[in-house]
C-alpha atoms as a PDB file:
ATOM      1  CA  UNK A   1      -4.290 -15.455  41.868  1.00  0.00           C
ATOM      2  CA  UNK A   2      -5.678 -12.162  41.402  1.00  0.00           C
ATOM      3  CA  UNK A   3      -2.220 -10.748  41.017  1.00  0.00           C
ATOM      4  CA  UNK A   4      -1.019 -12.961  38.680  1.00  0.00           C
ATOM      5  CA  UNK A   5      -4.434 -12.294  36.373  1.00  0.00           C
ATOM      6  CA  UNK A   6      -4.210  -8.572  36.262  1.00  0.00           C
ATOM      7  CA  UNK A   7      -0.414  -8.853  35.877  1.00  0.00           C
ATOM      8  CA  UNK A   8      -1.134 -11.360  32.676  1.00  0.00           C
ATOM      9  CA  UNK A   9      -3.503  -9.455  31.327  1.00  0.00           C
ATOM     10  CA  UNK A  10      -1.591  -6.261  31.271  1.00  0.00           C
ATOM     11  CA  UNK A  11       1.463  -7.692  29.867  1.00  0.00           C
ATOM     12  CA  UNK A  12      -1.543  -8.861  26.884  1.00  0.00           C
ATOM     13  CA  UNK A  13      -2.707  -5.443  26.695  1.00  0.00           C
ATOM     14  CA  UNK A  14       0.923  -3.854  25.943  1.00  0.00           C
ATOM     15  CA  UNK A  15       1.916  -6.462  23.318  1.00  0.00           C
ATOM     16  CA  UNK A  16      -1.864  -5.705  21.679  1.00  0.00           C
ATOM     17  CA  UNK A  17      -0.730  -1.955  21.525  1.00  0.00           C
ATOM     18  CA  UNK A  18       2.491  -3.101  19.658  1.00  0.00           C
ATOM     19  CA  UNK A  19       2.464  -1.864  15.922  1.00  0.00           C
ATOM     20  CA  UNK A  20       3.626  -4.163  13.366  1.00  0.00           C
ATOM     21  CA  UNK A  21       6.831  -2.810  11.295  1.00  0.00           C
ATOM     22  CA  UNK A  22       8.077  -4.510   8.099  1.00  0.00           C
ATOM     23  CA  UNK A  23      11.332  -5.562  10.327  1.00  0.00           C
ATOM     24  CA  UNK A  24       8.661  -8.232  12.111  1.00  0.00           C
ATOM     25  CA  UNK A  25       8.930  -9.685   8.477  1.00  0.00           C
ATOM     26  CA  UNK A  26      12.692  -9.161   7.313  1.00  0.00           C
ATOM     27  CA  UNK A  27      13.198 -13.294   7.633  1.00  0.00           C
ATOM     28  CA  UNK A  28      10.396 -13.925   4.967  1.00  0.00           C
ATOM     29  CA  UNK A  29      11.256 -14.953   1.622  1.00  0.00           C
ATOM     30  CA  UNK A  30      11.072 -14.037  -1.188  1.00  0.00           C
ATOM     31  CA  UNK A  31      12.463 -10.697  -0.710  1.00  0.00           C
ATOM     32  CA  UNK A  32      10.352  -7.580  -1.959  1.00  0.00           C
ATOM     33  CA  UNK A  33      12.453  -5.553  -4.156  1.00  0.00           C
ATOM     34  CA  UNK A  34      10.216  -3.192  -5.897  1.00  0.00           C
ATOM     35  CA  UNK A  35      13.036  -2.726  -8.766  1.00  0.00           C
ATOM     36  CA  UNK A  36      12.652  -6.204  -9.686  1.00  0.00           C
ATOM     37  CA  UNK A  37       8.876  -6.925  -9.142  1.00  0.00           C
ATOM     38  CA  UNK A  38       7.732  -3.800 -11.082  1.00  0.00           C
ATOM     39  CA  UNK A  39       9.934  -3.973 -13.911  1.00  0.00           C
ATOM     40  CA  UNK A  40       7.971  -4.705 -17.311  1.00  0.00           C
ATOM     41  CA  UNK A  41       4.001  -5.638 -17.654  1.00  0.00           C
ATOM     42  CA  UNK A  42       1.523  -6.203 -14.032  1.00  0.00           C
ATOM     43  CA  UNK A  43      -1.987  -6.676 -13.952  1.00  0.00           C
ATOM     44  CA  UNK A  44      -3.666  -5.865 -10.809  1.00  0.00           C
ATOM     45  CA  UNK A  45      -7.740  -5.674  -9.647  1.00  0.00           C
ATOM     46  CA  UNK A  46      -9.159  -5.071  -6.263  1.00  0.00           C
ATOM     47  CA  UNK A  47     -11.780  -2.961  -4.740  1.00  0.00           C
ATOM     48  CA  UNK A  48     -12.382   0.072  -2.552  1.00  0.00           C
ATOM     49  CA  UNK A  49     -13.660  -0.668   0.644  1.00  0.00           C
ATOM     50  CA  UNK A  50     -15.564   2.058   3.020  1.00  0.00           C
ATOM     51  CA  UNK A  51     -14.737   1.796   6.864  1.00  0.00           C
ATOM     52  CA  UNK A  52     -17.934  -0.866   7.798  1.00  0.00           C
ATOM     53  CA  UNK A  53     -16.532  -3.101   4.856  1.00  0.00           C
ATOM     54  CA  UNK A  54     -19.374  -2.188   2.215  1.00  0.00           C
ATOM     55  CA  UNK A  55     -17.633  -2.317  -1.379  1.00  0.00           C
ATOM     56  CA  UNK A  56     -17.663   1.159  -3.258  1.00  0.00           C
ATOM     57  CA  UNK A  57     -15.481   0.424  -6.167  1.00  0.00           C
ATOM     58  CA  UNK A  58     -14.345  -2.012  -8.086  1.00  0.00           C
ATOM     59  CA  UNK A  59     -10.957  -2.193 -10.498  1.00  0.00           C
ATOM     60  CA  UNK A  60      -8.668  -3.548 -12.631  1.00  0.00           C
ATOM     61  CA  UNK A  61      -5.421  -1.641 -13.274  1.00  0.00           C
ATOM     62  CA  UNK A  62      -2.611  -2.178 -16.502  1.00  0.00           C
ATOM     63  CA  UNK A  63       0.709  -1.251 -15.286  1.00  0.00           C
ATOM     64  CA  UNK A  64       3.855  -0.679 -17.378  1.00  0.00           C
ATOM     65  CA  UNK A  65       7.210  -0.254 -15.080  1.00  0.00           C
ATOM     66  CA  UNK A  66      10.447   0.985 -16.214  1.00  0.00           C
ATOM     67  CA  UNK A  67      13.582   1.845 -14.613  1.00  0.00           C
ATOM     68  CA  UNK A  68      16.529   3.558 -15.195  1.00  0.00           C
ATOM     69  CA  UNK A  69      19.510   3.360 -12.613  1.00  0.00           C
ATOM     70  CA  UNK A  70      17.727   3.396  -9.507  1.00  0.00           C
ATOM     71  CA  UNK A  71      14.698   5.606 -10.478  1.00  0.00           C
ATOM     72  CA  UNK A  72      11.494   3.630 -11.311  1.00  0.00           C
ATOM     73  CA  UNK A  73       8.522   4.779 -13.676  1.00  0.00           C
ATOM     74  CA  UNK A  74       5.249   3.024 -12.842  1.00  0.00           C
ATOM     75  CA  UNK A  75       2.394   4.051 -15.076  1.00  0.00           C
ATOM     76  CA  UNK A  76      -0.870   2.633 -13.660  1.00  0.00           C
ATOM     77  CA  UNK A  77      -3.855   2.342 -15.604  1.00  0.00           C
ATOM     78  CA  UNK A  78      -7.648   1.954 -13.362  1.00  0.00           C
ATOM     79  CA  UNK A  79     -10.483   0.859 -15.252  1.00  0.00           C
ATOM     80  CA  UNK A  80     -13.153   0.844 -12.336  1.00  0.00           C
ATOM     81  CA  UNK A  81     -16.643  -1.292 -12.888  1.00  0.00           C
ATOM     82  CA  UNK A  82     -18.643   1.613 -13.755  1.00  0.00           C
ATOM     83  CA  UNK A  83     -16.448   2.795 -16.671  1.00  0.00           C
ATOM     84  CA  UNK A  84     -14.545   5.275 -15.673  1.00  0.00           C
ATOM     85  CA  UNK A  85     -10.964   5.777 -16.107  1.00  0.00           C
ATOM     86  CA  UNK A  86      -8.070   6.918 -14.035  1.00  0.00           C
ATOM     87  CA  UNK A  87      -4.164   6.979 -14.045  1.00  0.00           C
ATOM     88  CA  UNK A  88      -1.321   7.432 -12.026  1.00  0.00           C
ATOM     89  CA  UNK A  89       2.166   7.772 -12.969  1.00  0.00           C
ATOM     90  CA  UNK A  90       4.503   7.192  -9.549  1.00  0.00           C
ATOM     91  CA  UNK A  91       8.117   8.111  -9.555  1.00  0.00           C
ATOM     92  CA  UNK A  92      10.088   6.233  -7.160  1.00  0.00           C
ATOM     93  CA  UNK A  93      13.663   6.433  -6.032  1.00  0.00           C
ATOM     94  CA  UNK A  94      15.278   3.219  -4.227  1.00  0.00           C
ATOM     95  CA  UNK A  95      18.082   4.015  -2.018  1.00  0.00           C
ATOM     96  CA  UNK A  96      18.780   0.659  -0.376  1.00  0.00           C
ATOM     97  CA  UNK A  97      15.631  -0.742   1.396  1.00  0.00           C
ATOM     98  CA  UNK A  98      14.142   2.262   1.575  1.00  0.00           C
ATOM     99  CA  UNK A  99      11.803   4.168  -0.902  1.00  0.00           C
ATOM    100  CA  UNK A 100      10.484   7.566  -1.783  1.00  0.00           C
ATOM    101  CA  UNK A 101       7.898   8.492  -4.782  1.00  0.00           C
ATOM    102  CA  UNK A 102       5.676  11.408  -6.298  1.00  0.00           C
ATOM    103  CA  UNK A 103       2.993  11.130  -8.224  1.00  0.00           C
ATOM    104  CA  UNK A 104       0.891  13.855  -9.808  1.00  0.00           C
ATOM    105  CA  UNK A 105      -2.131  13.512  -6.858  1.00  0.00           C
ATOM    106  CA  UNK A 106       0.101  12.672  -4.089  1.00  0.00           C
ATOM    107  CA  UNK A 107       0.788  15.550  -1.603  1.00  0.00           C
ATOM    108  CA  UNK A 108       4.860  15.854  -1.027  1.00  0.00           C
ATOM    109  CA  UNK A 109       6.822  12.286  -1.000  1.00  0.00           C
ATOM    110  CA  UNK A 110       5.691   8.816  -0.055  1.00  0.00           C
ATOM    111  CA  UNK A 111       8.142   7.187   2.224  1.00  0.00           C
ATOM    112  CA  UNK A 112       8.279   3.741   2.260  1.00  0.00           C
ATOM    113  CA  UNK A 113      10.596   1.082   3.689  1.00  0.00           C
ATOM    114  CA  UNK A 114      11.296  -2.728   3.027  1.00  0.00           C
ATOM    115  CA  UNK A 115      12.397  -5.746   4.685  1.00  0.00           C
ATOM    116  CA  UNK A 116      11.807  -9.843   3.638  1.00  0.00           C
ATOM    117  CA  UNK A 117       8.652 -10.107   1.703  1.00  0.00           C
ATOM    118  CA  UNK A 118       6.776  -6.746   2.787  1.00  0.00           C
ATOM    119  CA  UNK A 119       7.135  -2.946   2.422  1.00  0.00           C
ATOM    120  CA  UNK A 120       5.642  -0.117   4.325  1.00  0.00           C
ATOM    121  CA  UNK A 121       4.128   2.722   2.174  1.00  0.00           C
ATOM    122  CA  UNK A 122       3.129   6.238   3.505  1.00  0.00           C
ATOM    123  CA  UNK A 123       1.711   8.926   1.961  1.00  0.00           C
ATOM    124  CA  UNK A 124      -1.238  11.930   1.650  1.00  0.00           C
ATOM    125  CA  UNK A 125      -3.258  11.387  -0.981  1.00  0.00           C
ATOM    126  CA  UNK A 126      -5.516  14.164  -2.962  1.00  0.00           C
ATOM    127  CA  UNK A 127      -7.866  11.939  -3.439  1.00  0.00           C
ATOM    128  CA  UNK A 128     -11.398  12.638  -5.694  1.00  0.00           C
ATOM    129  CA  UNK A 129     -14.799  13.387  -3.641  1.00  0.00           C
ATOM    130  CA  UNK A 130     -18.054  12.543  -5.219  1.00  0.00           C
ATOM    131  CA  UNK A 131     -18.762  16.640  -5.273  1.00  0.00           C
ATOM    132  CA  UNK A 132     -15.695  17.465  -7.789  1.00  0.00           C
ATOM    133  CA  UNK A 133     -13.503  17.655  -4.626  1.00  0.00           C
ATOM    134  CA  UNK A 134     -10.862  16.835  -3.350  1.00  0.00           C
ATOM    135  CA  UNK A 135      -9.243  15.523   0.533  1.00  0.00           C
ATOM    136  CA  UNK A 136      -6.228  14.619   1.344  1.00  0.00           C
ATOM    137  CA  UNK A 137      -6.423  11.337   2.672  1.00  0.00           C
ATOM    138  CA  UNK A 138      -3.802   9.778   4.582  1.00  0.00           C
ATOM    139  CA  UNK A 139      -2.565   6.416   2.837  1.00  0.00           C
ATOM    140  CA  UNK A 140      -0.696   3.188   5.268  1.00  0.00           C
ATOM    141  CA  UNK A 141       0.028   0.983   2.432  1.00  0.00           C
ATOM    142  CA  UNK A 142       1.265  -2.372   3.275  1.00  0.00           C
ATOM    143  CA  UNK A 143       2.576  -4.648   0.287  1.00  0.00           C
ATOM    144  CA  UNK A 144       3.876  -8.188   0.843  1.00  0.00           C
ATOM    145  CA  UNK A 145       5.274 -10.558  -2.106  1.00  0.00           C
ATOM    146  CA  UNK A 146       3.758 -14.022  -1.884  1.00  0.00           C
ATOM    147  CA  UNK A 147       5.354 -15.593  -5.018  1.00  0.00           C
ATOM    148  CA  UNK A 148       7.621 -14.366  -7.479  1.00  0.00           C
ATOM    149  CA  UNK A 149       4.931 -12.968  -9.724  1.00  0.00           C
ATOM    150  CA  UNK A 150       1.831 -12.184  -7.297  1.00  0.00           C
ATOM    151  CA  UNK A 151       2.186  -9.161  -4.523  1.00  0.00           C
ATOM    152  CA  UNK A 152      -0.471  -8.702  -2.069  1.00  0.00           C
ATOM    153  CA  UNK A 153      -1.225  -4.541  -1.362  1.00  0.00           C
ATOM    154  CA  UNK A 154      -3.792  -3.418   1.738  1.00  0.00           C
ATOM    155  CA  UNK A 155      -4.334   0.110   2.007  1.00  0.00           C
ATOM    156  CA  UNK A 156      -5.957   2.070   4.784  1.00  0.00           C
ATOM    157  CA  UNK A 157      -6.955   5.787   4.339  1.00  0.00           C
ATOM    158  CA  UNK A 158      -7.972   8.143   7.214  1.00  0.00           C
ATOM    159  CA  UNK A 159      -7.913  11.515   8.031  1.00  0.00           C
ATOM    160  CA  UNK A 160      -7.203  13.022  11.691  1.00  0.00           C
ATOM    161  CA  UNK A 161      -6.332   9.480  12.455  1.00  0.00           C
ATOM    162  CA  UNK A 162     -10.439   8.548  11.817  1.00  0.00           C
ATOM    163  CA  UNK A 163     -10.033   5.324   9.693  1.00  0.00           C
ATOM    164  CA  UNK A 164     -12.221   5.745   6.978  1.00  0.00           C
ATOM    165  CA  UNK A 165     -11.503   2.492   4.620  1.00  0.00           C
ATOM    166  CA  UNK A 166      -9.717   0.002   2.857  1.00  0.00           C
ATOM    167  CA  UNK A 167      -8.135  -0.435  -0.534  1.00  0.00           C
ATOM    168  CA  UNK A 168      -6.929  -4.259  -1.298  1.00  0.00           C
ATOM    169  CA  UNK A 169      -5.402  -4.667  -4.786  1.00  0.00           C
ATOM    170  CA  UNK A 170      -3.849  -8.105  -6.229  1.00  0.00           C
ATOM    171  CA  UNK A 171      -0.805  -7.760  -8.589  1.00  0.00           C
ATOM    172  CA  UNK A 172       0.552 -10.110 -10.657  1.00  0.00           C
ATOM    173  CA  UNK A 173       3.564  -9.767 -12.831  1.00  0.00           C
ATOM    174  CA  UNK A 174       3.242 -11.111 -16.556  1.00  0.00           C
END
């Protein structure tokens, strides 16, 4: 009896240490193509969230999202709660289901890959500190497309591996 308890709860503990990849999702529907979803007008809001869960910012973004061939322009608008302003222009390149991307305050290339409804997004970001600063954060960016129009995006950002929060925005294509 023993046996077969230690023996089930090790086989538990190795499927726990499994990590999720967006091929556990390449059945869902509708399919995530990031050509056709940003393409034209999206409104988006969310919030910044530090690692205990306490909300630190709050923000709606404007997006306009062009491409030419497969080469994307997505120019992102923030307007946070407090007033302040911030935008981000990505670049991305779509070769097949897989993505790369600069923007102006991302270190190097985000890498990203899709399958079904969801796509994997990786990047260092030089992200603002409260002090004039910056850190380069590392950015897991998870996307999934519920609907046609609305795309769900959960970010986590750590550094040395030490999680330090969350970023969940709401999209929603006009």
């Amino acid at each position: 009896m023993l046996k077969k308890l230690m023996s089930g709860l090790a086989a538990l503990a190795v499927a726990g240490c499994a990590s999720v990849t967006p091929q556990d999702y390449a059945r869902e529907k509708p399919v995530l193509d990031l050509k056709e979803y940003f393409n034209g007008k999206v409104d988006a809001w969310g919030m910044v969230q530090d690692r205990s869960g306490r909300v630190l910012k709050r923000m709606t973004v404007e997006m306009t999202c062009t491409w030419v061939g497969d080469t994307g322009t997505l120019d992102e608008r923030f307007t946070y709660a407090d007033g302040t302003k911030e935008t981000r222009v990505w670049t991305i390149r779509k070769d097949g289901n897989r993505y790369t991307g600069t923007a102006a305050d991302v270190v190097g290339e985000a890498k990203g890959e899709a399958a079904g409804n969801t796509l994997r997004w990786n990047y260092v970001l030089d992200a603002k500190r409260e002090d004039g600063g910056t850190i380069h954060l590392d950015m897991d960016d998870w996307m999934w497309l519920v609907d046609e129009r609305t795309l769900v995006n959960r970010t986590t950002f750590s550094k040395f591996g030490i999680r330090f929060g969350e970023v969940s925005i709401f999209f929603r294509k006009r």
